[in-house]
Protein backbone atom coordinates (compact mmCIF):
# COMPACT_ATOMS: atom_id res chain seq x y z
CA UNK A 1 13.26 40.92 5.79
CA UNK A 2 16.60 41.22 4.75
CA UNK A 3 19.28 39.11 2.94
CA UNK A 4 20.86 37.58 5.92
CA UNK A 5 17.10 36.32 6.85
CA UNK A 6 16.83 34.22 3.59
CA UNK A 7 18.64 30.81 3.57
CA UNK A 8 19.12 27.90 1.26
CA UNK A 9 20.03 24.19 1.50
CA UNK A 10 19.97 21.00 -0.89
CA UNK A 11 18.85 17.92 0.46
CA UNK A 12 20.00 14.37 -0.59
CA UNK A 13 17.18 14.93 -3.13
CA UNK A 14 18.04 18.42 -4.90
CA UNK A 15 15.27 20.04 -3.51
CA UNK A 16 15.95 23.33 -1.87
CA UNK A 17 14.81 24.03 1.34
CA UNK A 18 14.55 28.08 1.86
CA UNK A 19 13.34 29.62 5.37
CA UNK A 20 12.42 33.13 5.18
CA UNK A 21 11.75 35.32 8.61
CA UNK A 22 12.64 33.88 11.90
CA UNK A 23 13.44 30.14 11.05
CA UNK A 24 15.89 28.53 13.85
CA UNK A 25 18.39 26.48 12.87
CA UNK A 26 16.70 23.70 14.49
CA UNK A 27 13.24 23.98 13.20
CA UNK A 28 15.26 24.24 9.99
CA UNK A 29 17.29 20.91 10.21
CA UNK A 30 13.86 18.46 11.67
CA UNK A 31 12.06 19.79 8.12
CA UNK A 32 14.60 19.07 6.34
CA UNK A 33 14.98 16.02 7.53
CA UNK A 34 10.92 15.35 7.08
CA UNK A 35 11.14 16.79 3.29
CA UNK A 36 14.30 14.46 2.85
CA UNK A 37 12.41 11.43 4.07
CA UNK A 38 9.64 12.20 2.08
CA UNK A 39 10.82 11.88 -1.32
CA UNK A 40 14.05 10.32 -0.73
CA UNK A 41 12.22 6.77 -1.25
CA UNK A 42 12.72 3.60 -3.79
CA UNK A 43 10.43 3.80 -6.98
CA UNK A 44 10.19 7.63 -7.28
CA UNK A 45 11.26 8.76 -10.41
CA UNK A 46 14.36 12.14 -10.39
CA UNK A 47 12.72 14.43 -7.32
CA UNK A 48 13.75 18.28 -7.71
CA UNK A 49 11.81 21.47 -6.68
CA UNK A 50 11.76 23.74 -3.87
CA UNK A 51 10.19 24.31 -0.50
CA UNK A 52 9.78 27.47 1.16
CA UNK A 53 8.97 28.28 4.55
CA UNK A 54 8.06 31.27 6.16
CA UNK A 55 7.37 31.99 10.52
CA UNK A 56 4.75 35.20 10.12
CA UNK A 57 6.65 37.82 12.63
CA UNK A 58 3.60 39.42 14.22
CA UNK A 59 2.62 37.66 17.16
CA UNK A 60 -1.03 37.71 16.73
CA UNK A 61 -1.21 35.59 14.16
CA UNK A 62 -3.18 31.93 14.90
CA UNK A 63 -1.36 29.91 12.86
CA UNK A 64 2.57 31.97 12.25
CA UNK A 65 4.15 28.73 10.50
CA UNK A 66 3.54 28.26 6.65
CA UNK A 67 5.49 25.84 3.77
CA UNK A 68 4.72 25.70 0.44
CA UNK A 69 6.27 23.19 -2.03
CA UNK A 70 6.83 22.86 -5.71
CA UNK A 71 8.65 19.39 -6.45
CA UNK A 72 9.19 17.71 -9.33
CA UNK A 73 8.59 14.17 -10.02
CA UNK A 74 9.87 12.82 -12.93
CA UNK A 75 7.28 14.97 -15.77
CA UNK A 76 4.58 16.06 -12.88
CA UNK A 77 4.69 18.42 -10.97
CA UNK A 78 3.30 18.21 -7.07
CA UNK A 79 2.06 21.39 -5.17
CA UNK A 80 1.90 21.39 -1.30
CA UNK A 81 0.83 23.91 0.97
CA UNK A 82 0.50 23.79 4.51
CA UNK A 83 -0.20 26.27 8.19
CA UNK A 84 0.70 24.92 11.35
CA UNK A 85 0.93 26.52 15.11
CA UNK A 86 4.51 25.08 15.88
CA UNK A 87 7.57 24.75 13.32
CA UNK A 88 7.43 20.59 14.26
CA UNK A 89 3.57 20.57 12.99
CA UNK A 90 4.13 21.90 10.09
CA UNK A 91 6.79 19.90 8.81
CA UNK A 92 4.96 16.71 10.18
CA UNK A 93 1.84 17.85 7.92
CA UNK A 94 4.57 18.95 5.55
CA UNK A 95 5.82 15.28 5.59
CA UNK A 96 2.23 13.51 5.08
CA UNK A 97 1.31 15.80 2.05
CA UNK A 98 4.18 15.27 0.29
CA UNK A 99 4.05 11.96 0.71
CA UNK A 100 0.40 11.99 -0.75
CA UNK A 101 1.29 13.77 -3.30
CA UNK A 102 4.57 12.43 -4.93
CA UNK A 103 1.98 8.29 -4.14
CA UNK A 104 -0.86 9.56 -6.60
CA UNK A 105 2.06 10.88 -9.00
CA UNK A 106 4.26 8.01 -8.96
CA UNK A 107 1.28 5.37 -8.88
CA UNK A 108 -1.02 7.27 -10.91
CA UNK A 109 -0.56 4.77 -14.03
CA UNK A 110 -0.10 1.66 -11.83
CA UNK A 111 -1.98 -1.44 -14.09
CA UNK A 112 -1.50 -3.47 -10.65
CA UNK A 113 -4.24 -0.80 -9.24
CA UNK A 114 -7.28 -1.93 -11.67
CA UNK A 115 -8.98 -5.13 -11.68
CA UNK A 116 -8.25 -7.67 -13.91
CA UNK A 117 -11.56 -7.77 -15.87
CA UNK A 118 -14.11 -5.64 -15.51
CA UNK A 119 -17.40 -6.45 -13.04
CA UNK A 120 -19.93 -8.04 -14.44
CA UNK A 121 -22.19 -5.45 -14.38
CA UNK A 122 -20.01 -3.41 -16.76
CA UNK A 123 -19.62 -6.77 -19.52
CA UNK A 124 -17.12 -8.20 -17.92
CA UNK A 125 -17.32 -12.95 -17.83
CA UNK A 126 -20.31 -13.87 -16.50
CA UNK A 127 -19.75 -16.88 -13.59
């Protein structure tokens, strides 16, 4: 691998997107696009990180597409990892994890998630 094979783009979301090996430009632009989508939504607190991707170069290899992603959502921080066969899998599962991920962050002290009262069972009113 050599200089020319490592290369870096911002998103609308300052999250780098960094394709090492033999990335197309294509394969390139649909996961960014897919990262992008991901974590450029309403109710996510500042999104920043990095997401690297990397095409294995021997052709044996079962599953020669791999991402992993650090991002930042507002304090927490979200890891992703993900193998896939084809460049468009991976940044589909790509897509889905993230999305996972920066849900349980941003929701993770959501009141509106928790009943009321508790069961009563556990002391909450008796009917």
């Amino acid at each position: 691998m050599t200089a020319k094979d490592i290369r870096t783009r911002e998103t609308t979301v300052t999250v780098r997107v960094r394709a090492d090996g033999e990335v197309d430009e294509e394969s390139l632009a649909y996961l960014r696009e897919k990262v992008g989508t991901a974590l450029d939504r309403p109710g996510l607190p500042s999104v920043s990180g990095e997401v690297r991707v990397l095409r294995a170069s021997a052709h044996h290899v079962a599953l020669p597409w791999s991402a992993g992603a650090e991002i930042r959502v507002g304090g927490d921080l979200v890891v992703v990892h993900a193998r896939e066969a084809t460049a468009r899998e991976l940044a589909d599962r790509l897509h889905d994890r993230l999305c996972a991920g920066t849900e349980r962050v941003a929701h993770r002290d959501a009141t509106t998630r928790r009943t009321a009262a508790p069961p009563p069972w556990r002391g909450g009113p008796q009917k």
